[in-house]
Protein backbone atom coordinates (compact mmCIF):
# COMPACT_ATOMS: atom_id res chain seq x y z
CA UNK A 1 14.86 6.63 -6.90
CA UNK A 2 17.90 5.08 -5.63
CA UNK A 3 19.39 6.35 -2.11
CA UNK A 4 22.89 6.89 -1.67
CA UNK A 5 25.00 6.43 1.51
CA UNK A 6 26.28 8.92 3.15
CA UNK A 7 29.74 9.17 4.36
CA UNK A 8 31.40 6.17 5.40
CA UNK A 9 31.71 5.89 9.13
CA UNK A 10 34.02 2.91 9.72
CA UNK A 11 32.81 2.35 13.15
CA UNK A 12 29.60 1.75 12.23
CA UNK A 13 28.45 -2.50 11.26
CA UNK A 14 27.30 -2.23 7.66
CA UNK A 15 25.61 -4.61 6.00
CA UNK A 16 24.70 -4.62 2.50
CA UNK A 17 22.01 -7.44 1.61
CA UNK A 18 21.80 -8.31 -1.84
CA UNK A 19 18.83 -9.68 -3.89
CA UNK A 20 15.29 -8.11 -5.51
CA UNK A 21 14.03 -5.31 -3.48
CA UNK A 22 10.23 -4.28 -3.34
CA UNK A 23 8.60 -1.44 -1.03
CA UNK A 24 6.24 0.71 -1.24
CA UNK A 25 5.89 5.01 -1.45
CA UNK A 26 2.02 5.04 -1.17
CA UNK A 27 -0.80 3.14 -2.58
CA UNK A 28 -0.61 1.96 -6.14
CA UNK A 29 -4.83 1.47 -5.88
CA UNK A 30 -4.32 5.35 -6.68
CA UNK A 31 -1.19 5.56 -7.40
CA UNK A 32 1.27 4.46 -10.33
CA UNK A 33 4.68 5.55 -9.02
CA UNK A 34 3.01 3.81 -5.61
CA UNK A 35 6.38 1.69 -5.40
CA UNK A 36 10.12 0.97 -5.75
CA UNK A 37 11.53 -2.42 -7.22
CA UNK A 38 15.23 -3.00 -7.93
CA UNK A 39 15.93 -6.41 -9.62
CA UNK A 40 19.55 -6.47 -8.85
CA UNK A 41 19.06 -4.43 -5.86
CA UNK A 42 21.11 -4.04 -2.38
CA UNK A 43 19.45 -2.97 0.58
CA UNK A 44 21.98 -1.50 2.89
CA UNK A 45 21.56 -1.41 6.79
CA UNK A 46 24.04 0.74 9.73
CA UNK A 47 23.17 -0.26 12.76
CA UNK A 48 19.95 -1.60 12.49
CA UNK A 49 18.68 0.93 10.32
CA UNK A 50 18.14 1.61 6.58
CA UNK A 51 20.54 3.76 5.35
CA UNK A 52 20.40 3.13 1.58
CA UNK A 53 18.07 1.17 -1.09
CA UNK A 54 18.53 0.68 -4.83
CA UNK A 55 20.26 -0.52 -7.46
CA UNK A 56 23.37 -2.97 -6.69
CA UNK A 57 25.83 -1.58 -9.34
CA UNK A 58 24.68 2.30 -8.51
CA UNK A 59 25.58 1.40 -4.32
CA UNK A 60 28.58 -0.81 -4.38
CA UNK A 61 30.64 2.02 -5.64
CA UNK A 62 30.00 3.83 -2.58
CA UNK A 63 29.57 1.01 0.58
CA UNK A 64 32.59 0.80 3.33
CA UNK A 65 35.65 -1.41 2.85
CA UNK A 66 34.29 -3.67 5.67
CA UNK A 67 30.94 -3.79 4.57
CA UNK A 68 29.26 -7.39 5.02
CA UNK A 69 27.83 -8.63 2.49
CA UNK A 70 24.54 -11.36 2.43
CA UNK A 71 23.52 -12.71 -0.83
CA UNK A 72 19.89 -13.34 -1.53
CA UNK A 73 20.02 -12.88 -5.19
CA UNK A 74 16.70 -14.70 -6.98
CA UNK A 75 14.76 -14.10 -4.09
CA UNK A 76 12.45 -11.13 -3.40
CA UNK A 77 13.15 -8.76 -0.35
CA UNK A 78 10.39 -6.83 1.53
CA UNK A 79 9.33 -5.14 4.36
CA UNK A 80 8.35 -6.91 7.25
CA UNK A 81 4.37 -7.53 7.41
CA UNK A 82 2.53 -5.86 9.96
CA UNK A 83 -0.62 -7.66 10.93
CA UNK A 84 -3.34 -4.76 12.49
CA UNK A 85 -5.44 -7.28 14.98
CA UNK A 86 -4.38 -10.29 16.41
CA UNK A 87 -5.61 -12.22 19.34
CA UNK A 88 -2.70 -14.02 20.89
CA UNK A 89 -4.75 -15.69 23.63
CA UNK A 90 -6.63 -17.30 21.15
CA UNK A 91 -3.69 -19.22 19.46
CA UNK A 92 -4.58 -22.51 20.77
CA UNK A 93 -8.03 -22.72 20.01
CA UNK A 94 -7.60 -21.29 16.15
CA UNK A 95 -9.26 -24.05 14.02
CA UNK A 96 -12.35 -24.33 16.30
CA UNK A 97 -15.52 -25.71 15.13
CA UNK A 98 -18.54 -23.03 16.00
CA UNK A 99 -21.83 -21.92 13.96
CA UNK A 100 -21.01 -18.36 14.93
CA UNK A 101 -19.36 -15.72 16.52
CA UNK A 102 -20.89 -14.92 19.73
CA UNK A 103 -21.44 -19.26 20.04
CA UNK A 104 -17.47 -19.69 19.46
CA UNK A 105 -16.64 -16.70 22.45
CA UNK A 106 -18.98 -18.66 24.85
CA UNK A 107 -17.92 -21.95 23.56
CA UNK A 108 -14.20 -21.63 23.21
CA UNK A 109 -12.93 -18.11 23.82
CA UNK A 110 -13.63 -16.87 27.16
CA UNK A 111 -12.77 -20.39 28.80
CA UNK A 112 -9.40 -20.01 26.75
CA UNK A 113 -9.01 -16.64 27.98
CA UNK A 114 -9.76 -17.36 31.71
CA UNK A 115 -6.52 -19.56 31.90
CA UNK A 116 -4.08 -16.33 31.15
CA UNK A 117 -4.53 -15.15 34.81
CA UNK A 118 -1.40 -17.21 35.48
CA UNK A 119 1.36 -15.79 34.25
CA UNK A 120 3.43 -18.60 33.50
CA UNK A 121 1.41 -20.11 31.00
CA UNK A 122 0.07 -16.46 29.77
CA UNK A 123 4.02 -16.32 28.94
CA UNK A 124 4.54 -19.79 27.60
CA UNK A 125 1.97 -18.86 24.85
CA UNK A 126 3.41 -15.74 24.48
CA UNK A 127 6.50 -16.98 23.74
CA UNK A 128 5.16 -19.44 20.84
CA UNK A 129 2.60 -17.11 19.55
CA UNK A 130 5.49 -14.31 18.69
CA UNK A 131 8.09 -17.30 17.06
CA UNK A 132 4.67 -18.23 14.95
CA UNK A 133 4.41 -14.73 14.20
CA UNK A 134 8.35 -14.23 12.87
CA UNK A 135 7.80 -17.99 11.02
CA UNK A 136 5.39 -16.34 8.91
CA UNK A 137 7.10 -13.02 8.35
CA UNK A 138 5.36 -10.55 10.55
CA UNK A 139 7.48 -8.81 12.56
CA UNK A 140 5.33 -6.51 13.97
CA UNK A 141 1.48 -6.49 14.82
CA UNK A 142 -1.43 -4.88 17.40
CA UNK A 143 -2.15 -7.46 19.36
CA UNK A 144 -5.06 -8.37 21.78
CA UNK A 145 -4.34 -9.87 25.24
CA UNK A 146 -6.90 -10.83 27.69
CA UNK A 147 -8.78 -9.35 30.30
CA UNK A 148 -5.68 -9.86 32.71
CA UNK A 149 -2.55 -7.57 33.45
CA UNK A 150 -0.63 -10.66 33.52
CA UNK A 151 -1.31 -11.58 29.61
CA UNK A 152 -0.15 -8.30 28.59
CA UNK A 153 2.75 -8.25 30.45
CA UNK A 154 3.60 -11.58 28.81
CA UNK A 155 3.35 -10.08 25.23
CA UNK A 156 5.55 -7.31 25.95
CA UNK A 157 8.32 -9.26 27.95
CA UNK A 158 8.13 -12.06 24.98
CA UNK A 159 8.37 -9.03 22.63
CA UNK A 160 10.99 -7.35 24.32
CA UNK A 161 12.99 -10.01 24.39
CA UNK A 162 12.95 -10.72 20.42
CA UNK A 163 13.67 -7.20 20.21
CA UNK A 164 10.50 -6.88 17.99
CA UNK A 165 8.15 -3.48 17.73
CA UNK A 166 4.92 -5.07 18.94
CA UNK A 167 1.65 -3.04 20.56
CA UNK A 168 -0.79 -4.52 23.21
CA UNK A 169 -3.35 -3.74 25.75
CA UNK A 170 -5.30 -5.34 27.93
CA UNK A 171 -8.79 -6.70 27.13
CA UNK A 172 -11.30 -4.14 28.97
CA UNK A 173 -15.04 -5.73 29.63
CA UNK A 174 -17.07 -5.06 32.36
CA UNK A 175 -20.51 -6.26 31.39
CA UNK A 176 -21.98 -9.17 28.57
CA UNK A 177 -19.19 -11.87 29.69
CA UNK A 178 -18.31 -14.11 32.76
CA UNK A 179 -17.96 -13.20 35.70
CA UNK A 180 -14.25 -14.65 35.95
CA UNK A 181 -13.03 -12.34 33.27
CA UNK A 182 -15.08 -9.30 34.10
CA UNK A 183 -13.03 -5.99 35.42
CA UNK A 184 -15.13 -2.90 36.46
CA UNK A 185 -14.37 0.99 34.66
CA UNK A 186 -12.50 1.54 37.67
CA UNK A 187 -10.01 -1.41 37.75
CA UNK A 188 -10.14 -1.62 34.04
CA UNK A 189 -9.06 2.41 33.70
CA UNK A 190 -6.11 1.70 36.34
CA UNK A 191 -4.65 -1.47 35.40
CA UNK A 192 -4.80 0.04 32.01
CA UNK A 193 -3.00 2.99 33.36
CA UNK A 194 -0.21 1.01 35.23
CA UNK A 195 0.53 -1.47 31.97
CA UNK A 196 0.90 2.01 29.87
CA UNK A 197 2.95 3.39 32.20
CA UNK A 198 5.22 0.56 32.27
CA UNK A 199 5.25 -0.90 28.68
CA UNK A 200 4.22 2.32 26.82
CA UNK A 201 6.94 3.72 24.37
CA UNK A 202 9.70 1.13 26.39
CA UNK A 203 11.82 0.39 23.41
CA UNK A 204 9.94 -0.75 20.41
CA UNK A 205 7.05 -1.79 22.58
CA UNK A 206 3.78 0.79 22.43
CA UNK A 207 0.30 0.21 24.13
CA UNK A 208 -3.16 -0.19 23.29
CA UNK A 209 -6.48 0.88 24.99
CA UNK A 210 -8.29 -1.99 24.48
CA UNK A 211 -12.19 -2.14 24.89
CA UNK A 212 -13.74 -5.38 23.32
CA UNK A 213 -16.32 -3.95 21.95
CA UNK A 214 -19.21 -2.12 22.88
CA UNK A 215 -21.69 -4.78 23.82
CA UNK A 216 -19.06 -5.70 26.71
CA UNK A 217 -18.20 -2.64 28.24
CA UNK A 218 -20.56 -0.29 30.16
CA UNK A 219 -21.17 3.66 29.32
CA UNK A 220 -18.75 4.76 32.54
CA UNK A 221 -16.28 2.51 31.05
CA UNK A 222 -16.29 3.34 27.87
CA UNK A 223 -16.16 6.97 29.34
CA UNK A 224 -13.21 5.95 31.23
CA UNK A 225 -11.25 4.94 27.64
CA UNK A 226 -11.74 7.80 26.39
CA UNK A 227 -10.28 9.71 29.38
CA UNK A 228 -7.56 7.30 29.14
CA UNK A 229 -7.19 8.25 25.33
CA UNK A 230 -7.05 11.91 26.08
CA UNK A 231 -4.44 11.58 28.73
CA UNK A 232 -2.41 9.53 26.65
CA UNK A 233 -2.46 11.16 23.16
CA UNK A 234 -0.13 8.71 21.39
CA UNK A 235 -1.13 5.61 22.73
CA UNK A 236 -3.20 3.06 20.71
CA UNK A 237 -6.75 2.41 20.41
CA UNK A 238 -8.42 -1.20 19.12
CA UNK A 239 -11.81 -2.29 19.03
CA UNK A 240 -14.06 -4.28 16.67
CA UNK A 241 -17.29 -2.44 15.02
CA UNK A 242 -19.90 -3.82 12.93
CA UNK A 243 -18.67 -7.64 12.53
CA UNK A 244 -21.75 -9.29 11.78
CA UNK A 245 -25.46 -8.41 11.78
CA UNK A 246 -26.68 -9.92 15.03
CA UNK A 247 -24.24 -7.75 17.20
CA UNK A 248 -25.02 -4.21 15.30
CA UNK A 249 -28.67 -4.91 16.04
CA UNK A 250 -27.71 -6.03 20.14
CA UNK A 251 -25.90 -2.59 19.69
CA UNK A 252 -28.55 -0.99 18.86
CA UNK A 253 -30.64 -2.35 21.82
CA UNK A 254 -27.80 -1.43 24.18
CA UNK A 255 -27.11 2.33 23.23
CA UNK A 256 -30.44 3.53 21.75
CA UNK A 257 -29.50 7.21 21.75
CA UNK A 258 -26.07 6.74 19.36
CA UNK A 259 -26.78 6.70 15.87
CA UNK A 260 -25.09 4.13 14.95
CA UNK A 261 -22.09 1.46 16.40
CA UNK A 262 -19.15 3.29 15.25
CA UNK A 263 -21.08 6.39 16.84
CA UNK A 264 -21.08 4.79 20.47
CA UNK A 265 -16.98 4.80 19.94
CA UNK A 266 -17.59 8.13 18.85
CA UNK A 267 -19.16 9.68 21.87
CA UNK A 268 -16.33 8.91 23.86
CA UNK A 269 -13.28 10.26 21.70
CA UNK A 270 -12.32 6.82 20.51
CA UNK A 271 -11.76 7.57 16.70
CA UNK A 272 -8.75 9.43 16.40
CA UNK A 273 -5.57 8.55 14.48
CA UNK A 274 -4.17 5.41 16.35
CA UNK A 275 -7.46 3.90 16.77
CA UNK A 276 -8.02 0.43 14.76
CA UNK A 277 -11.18 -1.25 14.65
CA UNK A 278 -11.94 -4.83 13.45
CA UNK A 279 -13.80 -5.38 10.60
CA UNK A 280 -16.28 -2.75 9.86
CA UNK A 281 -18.45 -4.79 7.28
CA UNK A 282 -21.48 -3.33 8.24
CA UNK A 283 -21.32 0.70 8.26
CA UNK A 284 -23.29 3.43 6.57
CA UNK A 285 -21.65 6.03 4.09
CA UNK A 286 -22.17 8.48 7.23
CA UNK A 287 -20.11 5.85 9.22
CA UNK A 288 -17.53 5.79 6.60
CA UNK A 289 -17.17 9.16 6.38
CA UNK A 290 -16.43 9.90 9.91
CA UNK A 291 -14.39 7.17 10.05
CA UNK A 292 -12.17 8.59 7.02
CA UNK A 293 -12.11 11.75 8.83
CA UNK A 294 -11.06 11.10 11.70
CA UNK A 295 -7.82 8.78 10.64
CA UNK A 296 -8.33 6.18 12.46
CA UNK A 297 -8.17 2.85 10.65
CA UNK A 298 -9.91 -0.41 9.45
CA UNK A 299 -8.64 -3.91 10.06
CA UNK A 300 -10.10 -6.11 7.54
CA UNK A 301 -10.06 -9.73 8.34
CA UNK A 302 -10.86 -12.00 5.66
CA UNK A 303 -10.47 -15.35 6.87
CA UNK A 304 -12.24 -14.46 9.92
CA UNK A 305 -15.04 -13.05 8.52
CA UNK A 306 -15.21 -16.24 6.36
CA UNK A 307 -15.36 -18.20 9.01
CA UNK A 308 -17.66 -16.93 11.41
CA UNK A 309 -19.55 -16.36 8.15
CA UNK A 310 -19.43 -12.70 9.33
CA UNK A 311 -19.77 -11.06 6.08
CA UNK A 312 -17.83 -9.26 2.87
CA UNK A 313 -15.59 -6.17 3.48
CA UNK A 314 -17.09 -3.57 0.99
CA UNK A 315 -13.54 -2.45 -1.17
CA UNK A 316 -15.40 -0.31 -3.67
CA UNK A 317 -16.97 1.83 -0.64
CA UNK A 318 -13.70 1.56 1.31
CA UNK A 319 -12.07 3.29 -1.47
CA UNK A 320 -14.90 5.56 -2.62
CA UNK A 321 -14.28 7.07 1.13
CA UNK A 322 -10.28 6.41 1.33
CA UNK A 323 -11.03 4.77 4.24
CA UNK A 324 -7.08 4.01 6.08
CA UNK A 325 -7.64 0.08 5.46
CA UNK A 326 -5.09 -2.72 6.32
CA UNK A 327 -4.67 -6.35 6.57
CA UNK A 328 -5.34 -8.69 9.62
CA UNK A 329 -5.15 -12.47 10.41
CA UNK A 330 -7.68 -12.04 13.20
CA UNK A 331 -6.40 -15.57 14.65
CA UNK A 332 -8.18 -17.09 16.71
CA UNK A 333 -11.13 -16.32 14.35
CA UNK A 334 -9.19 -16.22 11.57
CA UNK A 335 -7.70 -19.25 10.28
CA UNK A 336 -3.65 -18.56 9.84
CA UNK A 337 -0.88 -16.34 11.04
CA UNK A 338 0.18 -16.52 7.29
CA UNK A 339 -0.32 -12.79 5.49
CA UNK A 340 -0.31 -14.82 2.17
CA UNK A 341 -3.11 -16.77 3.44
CA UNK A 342 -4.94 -13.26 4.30
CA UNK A 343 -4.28 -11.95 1.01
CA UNK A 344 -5.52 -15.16 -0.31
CA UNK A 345 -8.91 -14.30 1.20
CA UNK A 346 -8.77 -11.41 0.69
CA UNK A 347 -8.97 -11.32 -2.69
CA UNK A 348 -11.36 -13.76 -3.09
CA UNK A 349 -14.02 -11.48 -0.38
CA UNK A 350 -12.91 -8.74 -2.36
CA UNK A 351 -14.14 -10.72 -6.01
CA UNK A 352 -17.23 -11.59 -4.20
CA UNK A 353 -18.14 -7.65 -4.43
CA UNK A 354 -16.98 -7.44 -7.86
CA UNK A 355 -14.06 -5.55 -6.70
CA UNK A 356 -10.05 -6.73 -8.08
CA UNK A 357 -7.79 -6.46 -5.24
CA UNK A 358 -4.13 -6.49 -6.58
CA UNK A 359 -1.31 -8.43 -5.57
CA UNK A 360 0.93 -4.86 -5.29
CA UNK A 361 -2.16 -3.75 -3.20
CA UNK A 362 -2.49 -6.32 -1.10
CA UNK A 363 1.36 -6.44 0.23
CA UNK A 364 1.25 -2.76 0.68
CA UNK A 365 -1.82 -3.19 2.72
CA UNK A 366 0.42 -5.45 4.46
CA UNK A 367 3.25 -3.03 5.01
CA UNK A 368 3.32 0.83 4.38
CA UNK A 369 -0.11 1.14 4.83
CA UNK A 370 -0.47 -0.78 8.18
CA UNK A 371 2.96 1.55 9.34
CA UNK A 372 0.86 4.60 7.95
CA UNK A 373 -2.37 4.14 10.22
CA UNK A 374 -0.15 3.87 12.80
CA UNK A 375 1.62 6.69 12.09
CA UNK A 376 5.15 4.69 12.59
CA UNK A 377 6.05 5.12 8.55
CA UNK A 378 9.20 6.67 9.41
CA UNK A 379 10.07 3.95 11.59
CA UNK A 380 9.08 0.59 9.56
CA UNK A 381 6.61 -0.63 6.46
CA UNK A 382 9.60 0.62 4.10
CA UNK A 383 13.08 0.92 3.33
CA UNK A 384 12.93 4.89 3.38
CA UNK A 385 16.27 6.07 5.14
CA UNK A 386 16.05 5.79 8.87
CA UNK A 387 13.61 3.05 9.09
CA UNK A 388 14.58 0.27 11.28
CA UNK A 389 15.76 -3.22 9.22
CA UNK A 390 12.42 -5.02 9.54
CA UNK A 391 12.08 -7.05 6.18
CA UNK A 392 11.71 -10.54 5.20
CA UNK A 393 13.29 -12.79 1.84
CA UNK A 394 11.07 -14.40 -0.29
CA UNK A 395 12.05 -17.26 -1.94
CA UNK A 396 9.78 -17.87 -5.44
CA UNK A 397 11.03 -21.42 -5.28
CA UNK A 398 9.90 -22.32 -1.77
CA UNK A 399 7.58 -25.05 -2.97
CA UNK A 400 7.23 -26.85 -6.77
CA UNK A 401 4.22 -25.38 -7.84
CA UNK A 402 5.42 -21.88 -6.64
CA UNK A 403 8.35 -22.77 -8.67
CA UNK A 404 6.78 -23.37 -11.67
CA UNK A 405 4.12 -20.59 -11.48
CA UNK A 406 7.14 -18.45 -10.84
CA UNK A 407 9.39 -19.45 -13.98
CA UNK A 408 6.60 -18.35 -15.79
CA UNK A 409 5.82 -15.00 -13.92
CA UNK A 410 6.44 -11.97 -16.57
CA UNK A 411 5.63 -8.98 -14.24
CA UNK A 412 5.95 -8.20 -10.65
CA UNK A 413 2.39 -8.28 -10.09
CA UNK A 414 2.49 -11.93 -11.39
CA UNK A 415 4.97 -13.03 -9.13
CA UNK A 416 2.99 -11.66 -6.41
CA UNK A 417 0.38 -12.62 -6.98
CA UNK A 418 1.59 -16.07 -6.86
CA UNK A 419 3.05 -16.15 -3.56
CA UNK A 420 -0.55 -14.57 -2.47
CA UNK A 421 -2.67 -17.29 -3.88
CA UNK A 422 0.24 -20.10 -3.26
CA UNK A 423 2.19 -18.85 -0.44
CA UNK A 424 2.15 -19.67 3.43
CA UNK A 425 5.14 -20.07 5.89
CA UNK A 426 7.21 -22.48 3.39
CA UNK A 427 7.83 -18.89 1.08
CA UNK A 428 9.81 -17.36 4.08
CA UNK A 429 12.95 -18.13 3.82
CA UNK A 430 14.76 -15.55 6.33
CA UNK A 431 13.17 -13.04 8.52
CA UNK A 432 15.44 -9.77 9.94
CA UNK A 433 15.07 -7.89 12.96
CA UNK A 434 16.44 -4.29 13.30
CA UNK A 435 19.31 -5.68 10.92
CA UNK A 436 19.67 -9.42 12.20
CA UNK A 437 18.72 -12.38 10.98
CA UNK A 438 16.06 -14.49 13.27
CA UNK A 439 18.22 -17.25 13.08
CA UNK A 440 21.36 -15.52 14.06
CA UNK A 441 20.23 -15.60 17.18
CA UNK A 442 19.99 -19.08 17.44
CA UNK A 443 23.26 -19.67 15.69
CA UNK A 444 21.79 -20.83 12.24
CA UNK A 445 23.25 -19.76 8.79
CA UNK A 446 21.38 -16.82 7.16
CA UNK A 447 21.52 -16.24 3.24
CA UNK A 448 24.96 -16.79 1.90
CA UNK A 449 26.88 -14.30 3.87
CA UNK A 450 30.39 -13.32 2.95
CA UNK A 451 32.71 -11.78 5.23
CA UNK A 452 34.24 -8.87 3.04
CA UNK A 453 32.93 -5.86 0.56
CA UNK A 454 31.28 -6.62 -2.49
CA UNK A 455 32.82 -6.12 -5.84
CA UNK A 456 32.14 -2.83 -7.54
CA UNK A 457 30.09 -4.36 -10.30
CA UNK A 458 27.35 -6.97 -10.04
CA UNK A 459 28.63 -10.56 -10.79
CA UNK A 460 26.35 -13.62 -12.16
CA UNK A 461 23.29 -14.03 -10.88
CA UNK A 462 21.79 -17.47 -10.04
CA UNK A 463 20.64 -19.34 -12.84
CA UNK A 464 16.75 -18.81 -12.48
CA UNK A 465 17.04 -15.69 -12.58
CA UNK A 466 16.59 -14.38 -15.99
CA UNK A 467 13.68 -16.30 -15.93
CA UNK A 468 12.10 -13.80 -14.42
CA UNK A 469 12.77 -10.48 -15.82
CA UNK A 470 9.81 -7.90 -14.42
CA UNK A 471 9.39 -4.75 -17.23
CA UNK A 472 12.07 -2.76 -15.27
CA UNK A 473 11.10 0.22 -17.50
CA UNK A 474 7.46 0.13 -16.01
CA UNK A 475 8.79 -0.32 -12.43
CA UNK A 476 11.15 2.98 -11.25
């Protein structure tokens, strides 16, 4: 379905950015009108916001007289990706050498984490970890900080200042871990408090309660989340559950009377819409069912998991339950900020269990479905009207072999599927913020921007293009 403008309002900036425009309506797992493609399509943005989507020729009828127009024809135009759990402490020590999980928190992650009680270099990494993040096309993500007000604050004042619709919280841990980054439930529950009072809704900024997990957090504190949860009704909730084997069975030992790990969360009102937990490999179709009930949502992080040697994320139960899943780089654990790379893995954990994860899946794990769970879909993940200009440019060229592989792409899932298995920060060839271009900011040239209204009618497209016509009659 194409959108149309409404009418002109002259004192309004309009930009109309031209090129081949993907986004999703819901899941095409389930789905087969799950998503929109235009191939000559303009994506048209007032102020920061969507206003229109569709086809170029049906729009350019009806965009202002002073409408700018940027021309990314040949490349591929989507929403921003949204990455679900994200350490940004641990960017530093990503690419550490460890036989395990709980060896690489003692070994690298906690000393790491200890140095964010100064604020100037909590910011300084702040301020490189969200530029990494907009390199590689996410423009929005639920982040972890540390154990330390100061970290948090860092995130949001980096975020803030890139204008960027980021959520964080501060790491809560009051047992299991060193002294020098233990809190108590008391100081945990108010510094909590004071960052959500601050940060919380401020902008495009939202906050997370943030226990670690369960192993490092007492019962009162726990309790004390889930107080803070019920005051605080639309704030954020992430946690990890069920990562590898050793920690559900320390679980276990730790809270004998819960049924299970996701249970222990349970007790205290942590599973609720909002609430995101980290990998879930290891639950039980009761867990699964609780957790689809209760909306909250799974963060499934493949090159993590492959490198702790954590485990495989079970797709054909995830979907047998419609479990909310989406897509996370877990760095430091996981090995890249790049979503390609994620997909990447995540296709191959998902072959592992005999399961085929598609390419139109996997970017709409990446984007409507990640906005869904946290119930922002009206604000990004799409180009619905009224969403806020979040989206990225592919370019299918970015590298040789993507070249090649993409002159010889005959569907949309093809081409996809290329820059999933090929792709990484090189494919990126602009990233937009509420309507801007990244590098506008810094004074750089974005697209091939012309100064004036487009014609009427679509003119000649660049030369590669008609090498890569997608089946528009199977794509609405």
């Amino acid at each position: 379905m194409t959108s149309t403008l409404p009418p002109s309002n002259s004192t309004r900036a309009t930009r109309v950015i031209r090129g081949r425009i993907l986004h999703f309506l819901r899941d095409p797992q389930f789905h087969d009108d799950g998503y929109e493609y235009w191939e000559d399509g303009a994506l048209v943005v007032t102020d920061g916001r969507i206003a229109a989507a569709g086809n170029y020729a049906t729009l350019a009828p009806t965009l202002p007289a002073d409408a700018e127009l940027i021309d990314h024809r040949g490349k591929l135009i989507v929403p921003g990706f949204i990455d679900t759990h994200i350490h940004y402490p641990q960017t530093d020590i990503i690419a550490s050498p460890s036989p395990g999980l709980l060896h690489w928190l003692d070994t690298y992650t906690f000393p790491e984490e200890r140095r964010f009680s100064e604020p100037s270099y909590a910011r300084a990494v702040a301020d490189f970890f969200t530029d990494e993040l907009l390199r590689n096309g996410t423009t929005s993500a639920l982040v972890w900080s540390t154990v330390h007000a100061t970290s948090a604050d860092a995130l949001f004042a980096a975020s803030e200042a890139r204008n960027l619709r980021m959520i964080t919280g501060k790491v809560m841990m009051d047992r299991n871990c060193p002294d020098f980054l233990r809190d108590t439930a008391e100081t945990g529950a108010r510094d909590s408090a004071d960052l959500l009072s601050r940060w919380h809704n401020k902008g495009r900024l939202a906050y997370a309660i943030t226990p670690r997990f369960a192993p490092t957090s007492s019962e009162a504190q726990l309790a004390a989340c889930g107080e803070l949860a019920r005051a605080h009704p639309d704030a954020f909730i992430q946690t990890h559950v069920a990562e590898n084997r050793d920690e559900v069975k320390w679980v276990a030992e730790l809270f004998p009377d819960a049924r299970s790990y996701l249970d222990v969360y349970d007790r205290y009102g942590l599973l609720r819409p909002g609430a995101f937990y980290g990998h879930a490999i290891y639950l039980d179709p009761d867990d699964r069912r609780r957790l689809a009930d209760s909306g909250a949502a799974v963060a499934h992080c493949p090159t993590s998991n492959l490198f702790l040697g954590s485990g495989f994320y079970d797709f054909h139960q995830s979907d047998a339950h419609r479990l909310n899943v989406t897509l996370a780089t877990d760095v430091g654990g996981g090995t890249s900020f790049s979503m390609f790379r994620t997909m990447n893995a995540a296709h191959k954990v998902a072959r592992m269990g005999g399961y085929h994860l598609t390419a139109l899946r996997m970017f709409y794990l990446a984007t409507r479905a990640a906005a869904e769970a946290m119930g922002w879909a009206d604000r990004i993940g799409s180009f619905d009207v009224g969403c806020e200009a979040d989206f990225i440019v592919l370019d299918p060229d970015a590298t040789p072999l993507i070249a090649r592989r993409s002159s010889r792409s005959e569907t949309l899932e093809e081409q996809l599927f290329a820059f999933a298995m090929l792709g990484d920060d090189r494919v990126i060839e602009d990233v937009y913020v509420m309507g801007k271009a990244v590098g506008e900011r810094e004074g750089e040239s974005v697209g091939k921007a012309v100064d004036k209204a487009p014609d009427n009618a679509p003119d000649n497209a660049p030369d590669n293009a008609g090498a890569r016509e997608y089946g528009l009659s199977a794509m609405s």
